[in-house]
C-alpha atoms as a PDB file:
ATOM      1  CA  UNK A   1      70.562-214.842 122.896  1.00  0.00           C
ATOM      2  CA  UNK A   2      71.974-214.281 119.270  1.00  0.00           C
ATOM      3  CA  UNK A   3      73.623-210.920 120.000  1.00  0.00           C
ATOM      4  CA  UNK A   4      75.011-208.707 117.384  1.00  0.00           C
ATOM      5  CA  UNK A   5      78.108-207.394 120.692  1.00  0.00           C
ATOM      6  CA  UNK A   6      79.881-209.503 123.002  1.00  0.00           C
ATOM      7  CA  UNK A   7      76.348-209.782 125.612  1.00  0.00           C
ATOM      8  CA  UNK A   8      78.883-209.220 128.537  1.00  0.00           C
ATOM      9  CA  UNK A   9      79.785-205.612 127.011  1.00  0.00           C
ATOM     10  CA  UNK A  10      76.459-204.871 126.290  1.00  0.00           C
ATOM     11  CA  UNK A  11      75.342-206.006 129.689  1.00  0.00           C
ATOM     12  CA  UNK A  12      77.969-203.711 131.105  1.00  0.00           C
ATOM     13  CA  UNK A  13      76.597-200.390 129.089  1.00  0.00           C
ATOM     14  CA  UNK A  14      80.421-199.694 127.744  1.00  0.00           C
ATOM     15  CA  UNK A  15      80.145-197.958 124.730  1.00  0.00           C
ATOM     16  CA  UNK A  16      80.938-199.765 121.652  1.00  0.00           C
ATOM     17  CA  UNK A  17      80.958-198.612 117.660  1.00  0.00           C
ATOM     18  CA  UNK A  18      77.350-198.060 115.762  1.00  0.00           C
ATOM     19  CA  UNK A  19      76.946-199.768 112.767  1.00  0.00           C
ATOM     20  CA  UNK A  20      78.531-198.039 110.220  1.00  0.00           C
ATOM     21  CA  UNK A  21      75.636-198.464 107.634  1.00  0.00           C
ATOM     22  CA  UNK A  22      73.018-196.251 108.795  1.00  0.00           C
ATOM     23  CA  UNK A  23      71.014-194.443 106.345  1.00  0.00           C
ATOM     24  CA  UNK A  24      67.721-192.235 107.085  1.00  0.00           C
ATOM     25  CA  UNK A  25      64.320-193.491 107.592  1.00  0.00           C
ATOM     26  CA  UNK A  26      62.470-193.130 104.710  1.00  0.00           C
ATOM     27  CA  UNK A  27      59.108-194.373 103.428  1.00  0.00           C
ATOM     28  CA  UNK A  28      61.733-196.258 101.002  1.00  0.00           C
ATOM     29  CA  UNK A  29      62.123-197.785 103.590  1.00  0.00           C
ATOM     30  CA  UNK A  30      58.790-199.454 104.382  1.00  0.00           C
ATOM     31  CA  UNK A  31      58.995-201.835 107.480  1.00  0.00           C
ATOM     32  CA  UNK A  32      61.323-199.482 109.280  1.00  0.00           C
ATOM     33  CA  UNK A  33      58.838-196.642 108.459  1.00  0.00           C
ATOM     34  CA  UNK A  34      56.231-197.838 109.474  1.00  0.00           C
ATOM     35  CA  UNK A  35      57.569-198.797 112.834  1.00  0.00           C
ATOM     36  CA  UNK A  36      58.021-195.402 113.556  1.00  0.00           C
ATOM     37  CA  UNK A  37      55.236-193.955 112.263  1.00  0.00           C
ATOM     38  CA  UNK A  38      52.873-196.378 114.734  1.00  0.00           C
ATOM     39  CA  UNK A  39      54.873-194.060 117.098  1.00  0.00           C
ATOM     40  CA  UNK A  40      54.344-190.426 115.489  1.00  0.00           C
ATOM     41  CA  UNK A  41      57.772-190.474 114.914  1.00  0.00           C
ATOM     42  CA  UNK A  42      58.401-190.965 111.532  1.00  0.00           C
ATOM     43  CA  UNK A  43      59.991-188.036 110.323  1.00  0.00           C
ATOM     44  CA  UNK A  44      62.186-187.358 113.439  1.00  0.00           C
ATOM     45  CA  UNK A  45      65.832-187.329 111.908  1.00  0.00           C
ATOM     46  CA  UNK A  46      67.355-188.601 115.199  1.00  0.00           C
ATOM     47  CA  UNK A  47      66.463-192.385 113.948  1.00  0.00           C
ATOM     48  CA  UNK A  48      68.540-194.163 111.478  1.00  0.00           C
ATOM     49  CA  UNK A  49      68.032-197.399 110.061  1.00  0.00           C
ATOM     50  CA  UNK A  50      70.864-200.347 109.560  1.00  0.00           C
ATOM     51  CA  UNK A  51      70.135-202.428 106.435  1.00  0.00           C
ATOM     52  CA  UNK A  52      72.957-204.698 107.114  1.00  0.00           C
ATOM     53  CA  UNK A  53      71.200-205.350 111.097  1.00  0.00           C
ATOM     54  CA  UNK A  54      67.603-204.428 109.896  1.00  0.00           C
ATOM     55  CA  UNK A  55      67.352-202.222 112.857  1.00  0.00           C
ATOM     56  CA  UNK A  56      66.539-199.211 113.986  1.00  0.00           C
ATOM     57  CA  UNK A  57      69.198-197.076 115.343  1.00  0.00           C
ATOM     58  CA  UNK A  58      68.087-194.574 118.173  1.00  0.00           C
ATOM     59  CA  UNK A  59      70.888-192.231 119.381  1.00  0.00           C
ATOM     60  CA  UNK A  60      69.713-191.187 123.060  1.00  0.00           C
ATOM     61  CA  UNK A  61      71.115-188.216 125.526  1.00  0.00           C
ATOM     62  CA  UNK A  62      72.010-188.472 128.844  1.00  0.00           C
ATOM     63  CA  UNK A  63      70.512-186.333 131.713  1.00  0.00           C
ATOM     64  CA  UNK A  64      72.955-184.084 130.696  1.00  0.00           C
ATOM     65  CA  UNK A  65      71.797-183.800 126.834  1.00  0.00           C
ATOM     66  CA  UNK A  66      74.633-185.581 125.932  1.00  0.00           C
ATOM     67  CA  UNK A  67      74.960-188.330 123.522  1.00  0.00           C
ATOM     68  CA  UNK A  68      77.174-191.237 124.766  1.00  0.00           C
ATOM     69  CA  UNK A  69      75.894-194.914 122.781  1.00  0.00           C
ATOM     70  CA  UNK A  70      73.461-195.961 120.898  1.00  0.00           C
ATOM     71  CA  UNK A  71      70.066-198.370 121.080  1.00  0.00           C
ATOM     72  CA  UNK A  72      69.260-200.920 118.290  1.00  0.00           C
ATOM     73  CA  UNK A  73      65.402-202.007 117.686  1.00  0.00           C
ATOM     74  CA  UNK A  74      65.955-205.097 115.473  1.00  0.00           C
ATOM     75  CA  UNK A  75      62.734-205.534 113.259  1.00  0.00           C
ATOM     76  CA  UNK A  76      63.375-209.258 112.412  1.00  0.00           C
ATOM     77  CA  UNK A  77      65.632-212.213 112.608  1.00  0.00           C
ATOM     78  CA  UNK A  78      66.342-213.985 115.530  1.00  0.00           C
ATOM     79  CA  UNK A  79      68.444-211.627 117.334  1.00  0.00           C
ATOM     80  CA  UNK A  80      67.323-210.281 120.807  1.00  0.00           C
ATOM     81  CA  UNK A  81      64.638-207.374 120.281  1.00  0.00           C
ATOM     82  CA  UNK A  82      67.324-204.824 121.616  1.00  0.00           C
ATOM     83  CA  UNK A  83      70.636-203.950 121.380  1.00  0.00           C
ATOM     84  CA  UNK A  84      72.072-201.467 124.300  1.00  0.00           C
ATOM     85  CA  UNK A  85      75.306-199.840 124.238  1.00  0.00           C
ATOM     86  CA  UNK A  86      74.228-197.050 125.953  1.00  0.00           C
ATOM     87  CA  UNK A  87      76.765-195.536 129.194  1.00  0.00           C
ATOM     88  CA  UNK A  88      74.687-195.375 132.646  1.00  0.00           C
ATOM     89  CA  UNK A  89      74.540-191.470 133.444  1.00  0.00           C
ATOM     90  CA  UNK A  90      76.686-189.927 135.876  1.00  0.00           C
ATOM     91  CA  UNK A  91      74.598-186.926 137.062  1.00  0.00           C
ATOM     92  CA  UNK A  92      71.912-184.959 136.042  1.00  0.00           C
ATOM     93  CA  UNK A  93      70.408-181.596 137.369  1.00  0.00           C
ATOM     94  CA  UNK A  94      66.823-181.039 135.967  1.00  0.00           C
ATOM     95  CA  UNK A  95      64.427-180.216 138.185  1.00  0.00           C
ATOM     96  CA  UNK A  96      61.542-182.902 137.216  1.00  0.00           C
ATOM     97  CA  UNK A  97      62.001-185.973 135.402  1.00  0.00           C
ATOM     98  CA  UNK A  98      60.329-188.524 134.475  1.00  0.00           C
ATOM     99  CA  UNK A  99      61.875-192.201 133.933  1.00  0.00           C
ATOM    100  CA  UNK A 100      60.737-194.687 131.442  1.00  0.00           C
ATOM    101  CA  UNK A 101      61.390-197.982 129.615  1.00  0.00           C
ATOM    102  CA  UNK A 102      62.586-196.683 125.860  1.00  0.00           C
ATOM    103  CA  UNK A 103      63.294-194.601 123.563  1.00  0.00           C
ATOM    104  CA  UNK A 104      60.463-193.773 121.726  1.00  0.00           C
ATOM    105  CA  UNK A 105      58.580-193.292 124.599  1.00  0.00           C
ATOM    106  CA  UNK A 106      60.718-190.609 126.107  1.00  0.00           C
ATOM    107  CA  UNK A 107      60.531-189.249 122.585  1.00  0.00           C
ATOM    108  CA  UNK A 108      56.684-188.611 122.929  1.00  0.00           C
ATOM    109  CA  UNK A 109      56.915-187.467 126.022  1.00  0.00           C
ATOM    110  CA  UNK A 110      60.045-184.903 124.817  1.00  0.00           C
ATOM    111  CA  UNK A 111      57.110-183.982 122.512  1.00  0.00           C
ATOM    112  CA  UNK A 112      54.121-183.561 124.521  1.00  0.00           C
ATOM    113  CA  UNK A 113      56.471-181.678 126.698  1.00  0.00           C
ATOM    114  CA  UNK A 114      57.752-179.155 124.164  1.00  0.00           C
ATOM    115  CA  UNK A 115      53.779-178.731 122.990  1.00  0.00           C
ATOM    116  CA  UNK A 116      53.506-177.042 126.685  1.00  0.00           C
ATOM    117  CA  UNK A 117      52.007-179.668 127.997  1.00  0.00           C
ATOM    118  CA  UNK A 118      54.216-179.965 131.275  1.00  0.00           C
ATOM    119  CA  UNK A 119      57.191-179.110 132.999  1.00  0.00           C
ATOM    120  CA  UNK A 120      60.308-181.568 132.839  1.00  0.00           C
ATOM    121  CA  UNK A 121      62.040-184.114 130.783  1.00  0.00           C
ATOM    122  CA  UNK A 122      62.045-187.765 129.847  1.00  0.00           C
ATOM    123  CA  UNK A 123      65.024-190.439 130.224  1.00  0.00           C
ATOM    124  CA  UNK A 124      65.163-193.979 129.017  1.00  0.00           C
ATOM    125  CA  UNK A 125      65.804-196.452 131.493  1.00  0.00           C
ATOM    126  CA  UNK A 126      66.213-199.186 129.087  1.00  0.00           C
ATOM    127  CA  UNK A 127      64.731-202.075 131.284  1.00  0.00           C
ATOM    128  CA  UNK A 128      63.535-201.647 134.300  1.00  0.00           C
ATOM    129  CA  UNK A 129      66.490-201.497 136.652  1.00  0.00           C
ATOM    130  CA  UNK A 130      68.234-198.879 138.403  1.00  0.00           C
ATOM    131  CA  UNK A 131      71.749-199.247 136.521  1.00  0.00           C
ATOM    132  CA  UNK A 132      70.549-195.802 134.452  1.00  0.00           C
ATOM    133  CA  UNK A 133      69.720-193.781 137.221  1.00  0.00           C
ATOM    134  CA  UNK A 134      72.497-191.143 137.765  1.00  0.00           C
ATOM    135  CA  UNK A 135      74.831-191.205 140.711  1.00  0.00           C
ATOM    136  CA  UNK A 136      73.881-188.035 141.445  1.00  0.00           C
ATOM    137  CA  UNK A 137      70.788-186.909 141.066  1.00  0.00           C
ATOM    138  CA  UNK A 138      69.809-183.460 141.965  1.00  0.00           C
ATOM    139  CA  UNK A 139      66.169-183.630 140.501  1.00  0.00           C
ATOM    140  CA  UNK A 140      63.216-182.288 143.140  1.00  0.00           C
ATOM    141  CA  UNK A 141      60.618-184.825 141.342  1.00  0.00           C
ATOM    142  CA  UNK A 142      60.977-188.030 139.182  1.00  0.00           C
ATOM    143  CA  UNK A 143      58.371-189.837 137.616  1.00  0.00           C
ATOM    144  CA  UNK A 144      58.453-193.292 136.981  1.00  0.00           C
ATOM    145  CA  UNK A 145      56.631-194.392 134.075  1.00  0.00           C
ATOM    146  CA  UNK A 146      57.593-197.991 133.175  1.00  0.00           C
ATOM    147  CA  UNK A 147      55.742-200.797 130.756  1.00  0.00           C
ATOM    148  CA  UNK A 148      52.406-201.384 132.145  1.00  0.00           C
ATOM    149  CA  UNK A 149      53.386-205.326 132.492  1.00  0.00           C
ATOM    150  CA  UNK A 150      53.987-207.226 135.235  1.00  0.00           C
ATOM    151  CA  UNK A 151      58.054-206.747 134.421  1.00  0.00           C
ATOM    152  CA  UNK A 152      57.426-203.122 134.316  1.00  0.00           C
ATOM    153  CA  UNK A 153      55.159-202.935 137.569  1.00  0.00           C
ATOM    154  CA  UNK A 154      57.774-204.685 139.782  1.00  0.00           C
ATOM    155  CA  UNK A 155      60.923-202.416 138.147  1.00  0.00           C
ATOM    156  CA  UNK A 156      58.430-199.722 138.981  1.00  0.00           C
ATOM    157  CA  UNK A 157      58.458-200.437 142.868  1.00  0.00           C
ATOM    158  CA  UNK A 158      62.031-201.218 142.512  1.00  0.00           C
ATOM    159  CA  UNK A 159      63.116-197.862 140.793  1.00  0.00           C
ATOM    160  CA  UNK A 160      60.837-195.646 143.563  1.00  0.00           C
ATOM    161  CA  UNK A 161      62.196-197.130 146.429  1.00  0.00           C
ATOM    162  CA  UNK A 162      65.725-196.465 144.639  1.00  0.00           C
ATOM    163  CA  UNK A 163      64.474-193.097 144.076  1.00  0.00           C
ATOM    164  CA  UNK A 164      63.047-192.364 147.439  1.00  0.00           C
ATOM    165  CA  UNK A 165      66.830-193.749 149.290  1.00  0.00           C
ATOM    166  CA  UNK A 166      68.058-191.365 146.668  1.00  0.00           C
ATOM    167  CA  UNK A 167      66.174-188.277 148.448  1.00  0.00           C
ATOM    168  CA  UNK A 168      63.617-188.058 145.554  1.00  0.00           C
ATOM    169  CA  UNK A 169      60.124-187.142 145.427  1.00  0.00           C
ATOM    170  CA  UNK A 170      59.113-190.613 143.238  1.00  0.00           C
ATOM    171  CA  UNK A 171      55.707-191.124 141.829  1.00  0.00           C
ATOM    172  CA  UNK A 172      54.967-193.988 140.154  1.00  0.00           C
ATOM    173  CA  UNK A 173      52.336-194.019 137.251  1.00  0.00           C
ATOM    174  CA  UNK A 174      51.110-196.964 135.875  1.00  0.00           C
ATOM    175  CA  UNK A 175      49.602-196.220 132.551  1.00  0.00           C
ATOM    176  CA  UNK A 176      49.647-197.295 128.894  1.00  0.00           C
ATOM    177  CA  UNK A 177      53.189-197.181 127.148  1.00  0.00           C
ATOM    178  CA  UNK A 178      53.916-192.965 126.565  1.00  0.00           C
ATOM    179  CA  UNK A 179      54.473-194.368 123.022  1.00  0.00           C
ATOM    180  CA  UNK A 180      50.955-195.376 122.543  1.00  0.00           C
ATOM    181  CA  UNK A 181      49.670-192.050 123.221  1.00  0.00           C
ATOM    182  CA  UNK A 182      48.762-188.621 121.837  1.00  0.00           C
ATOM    183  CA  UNK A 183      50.187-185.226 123.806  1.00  0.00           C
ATOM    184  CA  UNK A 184      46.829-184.831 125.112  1.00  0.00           C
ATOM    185  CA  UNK A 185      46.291-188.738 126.709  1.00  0.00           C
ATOM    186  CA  UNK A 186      49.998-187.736 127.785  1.00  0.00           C
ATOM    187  CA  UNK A 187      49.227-184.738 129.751  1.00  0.00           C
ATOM    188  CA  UNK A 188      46.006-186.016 131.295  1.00  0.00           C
ATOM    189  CA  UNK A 189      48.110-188.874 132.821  1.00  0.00           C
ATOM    190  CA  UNK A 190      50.596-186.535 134.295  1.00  0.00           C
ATOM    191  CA  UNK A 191      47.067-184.364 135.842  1.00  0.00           C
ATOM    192  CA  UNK A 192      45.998-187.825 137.249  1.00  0.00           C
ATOM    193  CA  UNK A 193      50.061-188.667 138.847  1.00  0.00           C
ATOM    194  CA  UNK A 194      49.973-185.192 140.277  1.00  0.00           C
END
């Protein structure tokens, strides 16, 4: 892979410098605009855009709603579809979670959540290992709500056993991407997980 880091760094989740061209997405911005806005999440100000990597820039929180790294979603070229410098979280204490593969869809699920729809919070995994699952983990339920491919199915087994070792209620749903969904297809799969 063409890779904008050293791989090996990225790899190991150390935390390395965002690109220091990042400007807000805008529909002057027409590409990256629209790749949000397939998403609903067009006019959330927590995405930048990199002109020199022609990527979106995501900055995500830990469990602990704190921001430690960065995510790249490159929208052409030959580089890798990602970019991860993101630090694996070291605890987190909220009651229900739910895991999933990105960004964006932990941002629609933020949403659907803060509409009232349920209880809890959403985390990236950012692939479908167990590398971003806290250390310690004092959650009562946790979710697991991977791509529905045949890479996200098996990380989906893999993360619930993980889980379950762990001491934690894990329920795996196996459902279209949360970022393909409205609030309302959102909350209806968390009725039918339940």
């Amino acid at each position: 892979d063409d890779c904008m880091f050293p791989c090996d760094e990225v790899a190991l989740g150390k935390v390395l410098a965002a690109p220091d061209d990042l400007v807000k997405v805008t529909p002057a911005i027409p590409h990256a605009y629209a790749y949000l806005a397939q998403y609903g999440v067009e006019n959330m100000p927590r995405y930048k855009y990199s002109p020199k990597w022609d990527a979106i820039a995501m900055f995500p929180k830990d469990f602990n709603g704190d921001g430690d790294g960065f995510v790249l979603r490159h929208l052409s070229g030959n580089r890798r579809r990602y970019t991860t410098a993101v630090k694996s979280a070291g605890t987190c204490s909220t009651p229900i979670i739910t895991l999933v593969e990105d960004h964006i869809s932990a941002s629609r699920i933020n949403h659907a959540l803060l509409a009232g729809h349920r209880r809890g919070a959403a985390f990236p995994l950012y692939g479908c290992g167990t590398k971003w699952i806290p250390t310690l983990l004092c959650c009562d339920k946790a979710y697991v709500w991977l791509d529905d491919d045949l890479a996200g199915n098996k990380g989906t087994v893999t993360v619930v056993r993980h889980l379950q070792q762990l001491g934690v209620e894990a329920i795996p749903i196996y459902a279209p991407q949360p970022k393909n969904l409205t609030d309302e297809e959102i909350a209806e799969v968390y009725k039918k997980a339940s």
